[in-house]
N, C-alpha and C. Protein backbone atom coordinates (compact mmCIF):
# COMPACT_ATOMS: atom_id res chain seq x y z
N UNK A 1 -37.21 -7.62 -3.34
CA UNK A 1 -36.00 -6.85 -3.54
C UNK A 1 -35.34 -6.56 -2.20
N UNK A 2 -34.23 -6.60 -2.17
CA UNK A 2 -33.19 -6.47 -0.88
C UNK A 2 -33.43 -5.32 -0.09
N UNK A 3 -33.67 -4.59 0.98
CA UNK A 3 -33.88 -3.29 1.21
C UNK A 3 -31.77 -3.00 1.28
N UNK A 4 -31.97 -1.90 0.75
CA UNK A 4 -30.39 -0.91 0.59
C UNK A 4 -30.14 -0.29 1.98
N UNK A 5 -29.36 -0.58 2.31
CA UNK A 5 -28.87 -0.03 3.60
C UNK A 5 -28.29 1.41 3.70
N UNK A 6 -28.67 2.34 3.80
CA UNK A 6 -28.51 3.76 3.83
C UNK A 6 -27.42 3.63 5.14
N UNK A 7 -25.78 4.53 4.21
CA UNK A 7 -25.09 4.98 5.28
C UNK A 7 -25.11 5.85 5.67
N UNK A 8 -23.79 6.61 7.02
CA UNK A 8 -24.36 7.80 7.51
C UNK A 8 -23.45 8.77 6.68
N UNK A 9 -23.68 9.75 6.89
CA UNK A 9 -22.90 10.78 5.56
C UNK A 9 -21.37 10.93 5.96
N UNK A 10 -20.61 11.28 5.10
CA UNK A 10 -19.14 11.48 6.35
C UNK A 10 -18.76 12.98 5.77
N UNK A 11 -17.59 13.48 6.61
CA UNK A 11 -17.00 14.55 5.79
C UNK A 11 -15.63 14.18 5.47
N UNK A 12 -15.82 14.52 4.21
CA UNK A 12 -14.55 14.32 2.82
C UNK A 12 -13.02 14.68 3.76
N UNK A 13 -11.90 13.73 4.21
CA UNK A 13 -10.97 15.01 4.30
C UNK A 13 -10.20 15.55 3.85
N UNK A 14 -10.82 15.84 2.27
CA UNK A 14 -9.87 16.45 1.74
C UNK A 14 -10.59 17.90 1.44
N UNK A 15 -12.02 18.28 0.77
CA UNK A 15 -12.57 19.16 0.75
C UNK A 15 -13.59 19.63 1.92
N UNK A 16 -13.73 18.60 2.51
CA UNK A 16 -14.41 18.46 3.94
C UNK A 16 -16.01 18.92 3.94
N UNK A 17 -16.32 18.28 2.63
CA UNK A 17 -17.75 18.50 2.20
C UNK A 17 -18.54 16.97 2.60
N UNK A 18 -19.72 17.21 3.19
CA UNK A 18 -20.07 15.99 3.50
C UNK A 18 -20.97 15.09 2.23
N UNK A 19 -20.73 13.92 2.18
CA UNK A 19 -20.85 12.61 1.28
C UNK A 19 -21.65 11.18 1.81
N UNK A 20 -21.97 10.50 0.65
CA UNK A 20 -22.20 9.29 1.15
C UNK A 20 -21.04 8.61 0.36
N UNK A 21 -20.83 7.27 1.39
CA UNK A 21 -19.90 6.46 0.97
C UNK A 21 -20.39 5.16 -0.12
N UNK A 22 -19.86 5.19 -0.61
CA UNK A 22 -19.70 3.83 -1.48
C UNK A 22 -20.33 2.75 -0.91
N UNK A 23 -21.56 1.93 -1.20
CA UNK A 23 -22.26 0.86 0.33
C UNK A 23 -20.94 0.01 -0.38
N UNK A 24 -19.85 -0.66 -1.22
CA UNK A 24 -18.68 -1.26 -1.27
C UNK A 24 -17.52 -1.31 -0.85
N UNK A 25 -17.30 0.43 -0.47
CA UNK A 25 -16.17 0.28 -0.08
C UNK A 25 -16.85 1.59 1.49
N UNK A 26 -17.17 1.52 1.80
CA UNK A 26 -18.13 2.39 2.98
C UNK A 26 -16.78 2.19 4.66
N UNK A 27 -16.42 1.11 4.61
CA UNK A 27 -15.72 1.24 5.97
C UNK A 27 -14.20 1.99 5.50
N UNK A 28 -13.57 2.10 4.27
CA UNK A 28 -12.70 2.48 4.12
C UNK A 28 -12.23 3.26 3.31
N UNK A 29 -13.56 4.26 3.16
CA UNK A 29 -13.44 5.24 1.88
C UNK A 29 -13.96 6.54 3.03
N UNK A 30 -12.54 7.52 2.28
CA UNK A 30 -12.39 8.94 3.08
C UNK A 30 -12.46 9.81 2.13
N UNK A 31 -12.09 9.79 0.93
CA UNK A 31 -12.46 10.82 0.41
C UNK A 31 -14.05 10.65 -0.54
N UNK A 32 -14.35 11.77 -1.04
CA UNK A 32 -15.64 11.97 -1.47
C UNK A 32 -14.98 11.81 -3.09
N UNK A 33 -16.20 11.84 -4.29
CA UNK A 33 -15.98 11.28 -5.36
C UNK A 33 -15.80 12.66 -6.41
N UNK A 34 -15.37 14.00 -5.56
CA UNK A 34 -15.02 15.03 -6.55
C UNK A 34 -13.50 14.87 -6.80
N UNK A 35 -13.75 14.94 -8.36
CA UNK A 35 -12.01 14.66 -9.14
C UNK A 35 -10.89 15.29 -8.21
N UNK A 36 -10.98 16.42 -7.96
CA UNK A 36 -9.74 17.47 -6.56
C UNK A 36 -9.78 16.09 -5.43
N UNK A 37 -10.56 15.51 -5.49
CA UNK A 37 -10.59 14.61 -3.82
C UNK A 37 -9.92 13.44 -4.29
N UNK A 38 -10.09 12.90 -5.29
CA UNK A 38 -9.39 11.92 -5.79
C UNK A 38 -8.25 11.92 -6.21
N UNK A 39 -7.82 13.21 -6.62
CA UNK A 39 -6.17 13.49 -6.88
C UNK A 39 -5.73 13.05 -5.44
N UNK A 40 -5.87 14.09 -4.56
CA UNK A 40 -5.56 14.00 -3.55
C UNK A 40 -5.43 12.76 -2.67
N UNK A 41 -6.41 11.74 -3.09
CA UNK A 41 -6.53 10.80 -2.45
C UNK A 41 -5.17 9.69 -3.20
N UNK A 42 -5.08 9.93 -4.72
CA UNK A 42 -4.16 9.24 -5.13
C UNK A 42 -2.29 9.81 -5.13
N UNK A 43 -2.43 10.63 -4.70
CA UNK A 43 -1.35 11.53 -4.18
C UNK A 43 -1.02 10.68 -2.60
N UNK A 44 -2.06 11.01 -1.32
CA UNK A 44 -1.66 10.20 -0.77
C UNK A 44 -1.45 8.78 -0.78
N UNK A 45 -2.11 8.12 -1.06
CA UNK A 45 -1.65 6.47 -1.45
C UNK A 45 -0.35 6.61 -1.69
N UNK A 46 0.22 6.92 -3.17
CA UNK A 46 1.55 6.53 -3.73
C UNK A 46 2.59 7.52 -2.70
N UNK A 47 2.33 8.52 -2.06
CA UNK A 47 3.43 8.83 -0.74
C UNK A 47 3.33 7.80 0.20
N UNK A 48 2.34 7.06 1.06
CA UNK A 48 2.52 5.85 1.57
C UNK A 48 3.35 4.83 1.25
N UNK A 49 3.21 4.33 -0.19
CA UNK A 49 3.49 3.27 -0.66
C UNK A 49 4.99 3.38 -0.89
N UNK A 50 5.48 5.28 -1.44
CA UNK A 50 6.54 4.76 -1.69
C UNK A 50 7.36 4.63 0.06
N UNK A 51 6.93 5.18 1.09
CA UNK A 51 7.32 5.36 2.03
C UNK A 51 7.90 4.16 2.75
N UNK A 52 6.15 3.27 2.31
CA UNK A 52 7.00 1.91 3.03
C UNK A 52 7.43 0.87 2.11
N UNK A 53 7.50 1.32 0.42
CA UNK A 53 8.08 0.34 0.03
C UNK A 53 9.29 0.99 -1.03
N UNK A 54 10.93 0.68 -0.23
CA UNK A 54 12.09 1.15 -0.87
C UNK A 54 12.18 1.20 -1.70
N UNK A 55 12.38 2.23 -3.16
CA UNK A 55 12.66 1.85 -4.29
C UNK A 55 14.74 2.11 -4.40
N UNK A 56 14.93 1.81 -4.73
CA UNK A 56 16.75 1.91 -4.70
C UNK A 56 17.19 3.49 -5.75
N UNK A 57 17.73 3.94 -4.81
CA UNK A 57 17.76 5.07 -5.84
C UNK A 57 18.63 5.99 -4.73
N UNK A 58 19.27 6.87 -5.35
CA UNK A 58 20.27 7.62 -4.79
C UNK A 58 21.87 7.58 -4.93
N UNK A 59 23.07 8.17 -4.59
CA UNK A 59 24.22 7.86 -4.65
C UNK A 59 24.80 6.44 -3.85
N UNK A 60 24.04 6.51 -2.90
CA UNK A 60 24.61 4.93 -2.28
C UNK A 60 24.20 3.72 -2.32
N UNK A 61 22.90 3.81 -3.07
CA UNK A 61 22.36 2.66 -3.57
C UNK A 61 23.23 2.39 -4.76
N UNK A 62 23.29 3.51 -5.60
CA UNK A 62 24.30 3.10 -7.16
C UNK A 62 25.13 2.27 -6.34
N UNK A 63 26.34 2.96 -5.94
CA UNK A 63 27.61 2.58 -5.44
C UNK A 63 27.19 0.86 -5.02
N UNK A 64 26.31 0.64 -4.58
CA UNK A 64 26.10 -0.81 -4.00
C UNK A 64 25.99 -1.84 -5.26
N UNK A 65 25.38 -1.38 -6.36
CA UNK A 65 24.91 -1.51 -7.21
C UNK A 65 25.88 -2.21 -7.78
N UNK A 66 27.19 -0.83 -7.81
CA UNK A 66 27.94 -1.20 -8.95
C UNK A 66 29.45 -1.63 -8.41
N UNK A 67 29.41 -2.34 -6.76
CA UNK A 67 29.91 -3.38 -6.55
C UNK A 67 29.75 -4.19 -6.63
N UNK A 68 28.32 -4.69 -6.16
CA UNK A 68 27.72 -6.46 -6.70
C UNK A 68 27.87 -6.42 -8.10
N UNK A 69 28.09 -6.26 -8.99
CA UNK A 69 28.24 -5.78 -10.93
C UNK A 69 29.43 -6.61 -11.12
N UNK A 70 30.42 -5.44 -10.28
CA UNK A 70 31.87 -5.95 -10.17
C UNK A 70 31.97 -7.45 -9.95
N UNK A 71 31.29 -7.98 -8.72
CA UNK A 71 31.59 -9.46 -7.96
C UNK A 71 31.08 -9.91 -8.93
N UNK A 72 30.12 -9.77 -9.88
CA UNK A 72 29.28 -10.71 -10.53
C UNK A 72 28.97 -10.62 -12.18
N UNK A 73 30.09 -10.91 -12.72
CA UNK A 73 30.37 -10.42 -14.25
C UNK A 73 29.26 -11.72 -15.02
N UNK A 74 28.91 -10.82 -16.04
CA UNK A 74 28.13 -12.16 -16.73
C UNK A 74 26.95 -12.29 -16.13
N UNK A 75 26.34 -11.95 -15.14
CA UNK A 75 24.71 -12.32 -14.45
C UNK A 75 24.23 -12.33 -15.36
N UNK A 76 23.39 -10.95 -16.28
CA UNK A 76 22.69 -10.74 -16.91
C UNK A 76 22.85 -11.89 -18.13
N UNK A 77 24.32 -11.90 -18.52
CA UNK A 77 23.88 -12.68 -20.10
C UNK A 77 23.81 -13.94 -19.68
N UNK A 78 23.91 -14.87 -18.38
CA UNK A 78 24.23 -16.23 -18.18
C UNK A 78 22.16 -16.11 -18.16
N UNK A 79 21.49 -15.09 -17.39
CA UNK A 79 20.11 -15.13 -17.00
C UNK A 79 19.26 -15.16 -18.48
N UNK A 80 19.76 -14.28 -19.60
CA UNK A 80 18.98 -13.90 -20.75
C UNK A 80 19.59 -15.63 -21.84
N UNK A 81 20.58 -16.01 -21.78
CA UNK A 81 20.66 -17.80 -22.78
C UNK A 81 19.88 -18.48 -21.37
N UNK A 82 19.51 -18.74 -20.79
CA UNK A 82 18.97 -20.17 -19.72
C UNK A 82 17.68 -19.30 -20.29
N UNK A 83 17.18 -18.22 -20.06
CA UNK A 83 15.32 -17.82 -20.45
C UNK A 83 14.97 -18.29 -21.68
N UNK A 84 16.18 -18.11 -22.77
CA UNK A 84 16.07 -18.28 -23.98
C UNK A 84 15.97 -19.92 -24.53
N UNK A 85 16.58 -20.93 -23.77
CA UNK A 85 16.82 -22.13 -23.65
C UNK A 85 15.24 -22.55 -22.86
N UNK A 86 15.02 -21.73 -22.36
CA UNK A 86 13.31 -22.58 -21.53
C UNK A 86 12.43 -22.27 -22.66
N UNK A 87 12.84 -20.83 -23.24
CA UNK A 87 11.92 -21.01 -24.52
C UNK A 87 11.50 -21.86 -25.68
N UNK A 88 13.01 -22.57 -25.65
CA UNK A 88 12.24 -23.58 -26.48
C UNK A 88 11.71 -24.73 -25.78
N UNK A 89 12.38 -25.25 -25.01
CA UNK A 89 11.95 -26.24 -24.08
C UNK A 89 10.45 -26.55 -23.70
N UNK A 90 9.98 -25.66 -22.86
CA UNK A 90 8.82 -25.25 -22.67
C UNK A 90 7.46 -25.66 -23.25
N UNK A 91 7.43 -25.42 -24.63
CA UNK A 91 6.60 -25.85 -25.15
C UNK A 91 6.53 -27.68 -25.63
N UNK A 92 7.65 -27.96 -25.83
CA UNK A 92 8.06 -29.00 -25.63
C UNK A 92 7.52 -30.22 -24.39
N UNK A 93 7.20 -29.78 -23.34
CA UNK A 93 7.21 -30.02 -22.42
C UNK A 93 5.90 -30.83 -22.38
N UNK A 94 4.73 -30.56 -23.27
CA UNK A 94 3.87 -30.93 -23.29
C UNK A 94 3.38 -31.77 -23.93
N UNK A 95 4.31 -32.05 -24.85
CA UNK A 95 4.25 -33.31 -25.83
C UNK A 95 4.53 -34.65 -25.27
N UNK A 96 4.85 -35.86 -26.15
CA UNK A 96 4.84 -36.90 -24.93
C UNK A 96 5.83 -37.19 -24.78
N UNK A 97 6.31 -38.01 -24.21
CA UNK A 97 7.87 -38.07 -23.33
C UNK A 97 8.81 -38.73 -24.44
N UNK A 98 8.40 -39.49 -25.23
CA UNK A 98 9.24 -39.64 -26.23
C UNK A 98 9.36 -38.82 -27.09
N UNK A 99 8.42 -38.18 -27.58
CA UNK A 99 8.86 -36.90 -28.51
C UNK A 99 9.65 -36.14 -28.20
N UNK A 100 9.37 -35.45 -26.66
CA UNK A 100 10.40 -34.62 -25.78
C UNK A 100 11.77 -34.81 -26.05
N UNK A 101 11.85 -36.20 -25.71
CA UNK A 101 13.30 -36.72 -25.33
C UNK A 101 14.20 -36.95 -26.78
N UNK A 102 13.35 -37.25 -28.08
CA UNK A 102 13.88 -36.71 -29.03
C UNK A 102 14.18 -35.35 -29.30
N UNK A 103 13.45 -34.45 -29.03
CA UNK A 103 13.56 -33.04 -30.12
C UNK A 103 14.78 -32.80 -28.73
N UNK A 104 14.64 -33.40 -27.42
CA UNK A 104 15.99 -32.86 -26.53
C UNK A 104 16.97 -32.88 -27.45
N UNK A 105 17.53 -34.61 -28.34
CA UNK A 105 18.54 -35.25 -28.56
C UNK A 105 18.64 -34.25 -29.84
N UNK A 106 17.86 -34.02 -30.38
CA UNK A 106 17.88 -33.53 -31.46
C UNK A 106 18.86 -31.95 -31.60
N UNK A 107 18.14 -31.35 -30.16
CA UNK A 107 19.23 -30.30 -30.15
C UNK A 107 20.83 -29.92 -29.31
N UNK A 108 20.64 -31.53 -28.71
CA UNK A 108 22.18 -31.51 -28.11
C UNK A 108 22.54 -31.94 -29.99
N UNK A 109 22.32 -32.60 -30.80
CA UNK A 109 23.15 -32.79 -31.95
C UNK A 109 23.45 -31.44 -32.52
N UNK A 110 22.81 -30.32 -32.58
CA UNK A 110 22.77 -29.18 -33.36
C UNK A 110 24.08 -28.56 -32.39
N UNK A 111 23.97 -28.66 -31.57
CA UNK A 111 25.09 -27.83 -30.42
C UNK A 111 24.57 -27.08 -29.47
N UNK A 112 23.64 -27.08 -29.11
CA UNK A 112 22.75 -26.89 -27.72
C UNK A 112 23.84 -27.47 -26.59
N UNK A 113 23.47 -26.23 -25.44
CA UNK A 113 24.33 -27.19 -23.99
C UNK A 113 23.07 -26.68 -23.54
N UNK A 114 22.76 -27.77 -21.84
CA UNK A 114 21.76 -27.32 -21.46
C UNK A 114 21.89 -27.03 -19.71
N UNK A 115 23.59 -26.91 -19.92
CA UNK A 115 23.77 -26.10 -18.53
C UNK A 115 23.68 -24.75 -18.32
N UNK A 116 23.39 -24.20 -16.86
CA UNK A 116 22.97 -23.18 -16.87
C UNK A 116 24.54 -22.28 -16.94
């Protein structure tokens, strides 16, 4: 059997009670495993995260928002028929090349376009 490597204890910094670490996560675990320490610990994370990662939000993000809108009429519904058009496609795709290339022909006859 493997001998277990005993770490050294640390103190928590959030309750600042001393702990052993996780032998998994041991080089990068600071808080200790009482629920108060883990709030805390998940409290800080998501202030990091949102810190360094922008979410768009505020009066001047709208405003940006809802100029590109302006320049760009139609995005959304030109994006939701081409998703809807891979949907059928798609499965298609896997059949063999002549079948494909029928059920294609098949739905340019129905009135299918298959520009984007």
């Amino acid at each position: 059997m493997p001998i277990r490597k005993r770490f050294r204890l640390r103190r928590c910094i959030h309750c600042g009670e001393w702990y052993e670490p996780n032998p998994r996560a041991a080089a990068r675990q600071k808080f200790c495993s009482d629920p108060e320490c883990q709030k805390a610990r998940r409290r800080k994370t998501s202030k990091t995260w949102r810190r360094h990662n922008h979410f768009p939000s505020g009066e001047a993000d709208l405003a940006r928002v809802r100029v590109w809108r302006e320049h760009h009429p139609g995005y959304w519904r030109k994006h939701r028929r081409r998703s809807f058009i891979m949907e059928l496609l798609v499965p298609l795709v896997s059949l063999k090349k002549t079948r494909f290339w029928a059920k294609v022909t098949q739905l340019k006859i129905i009135g299918f376009t298959f520009s984007g």
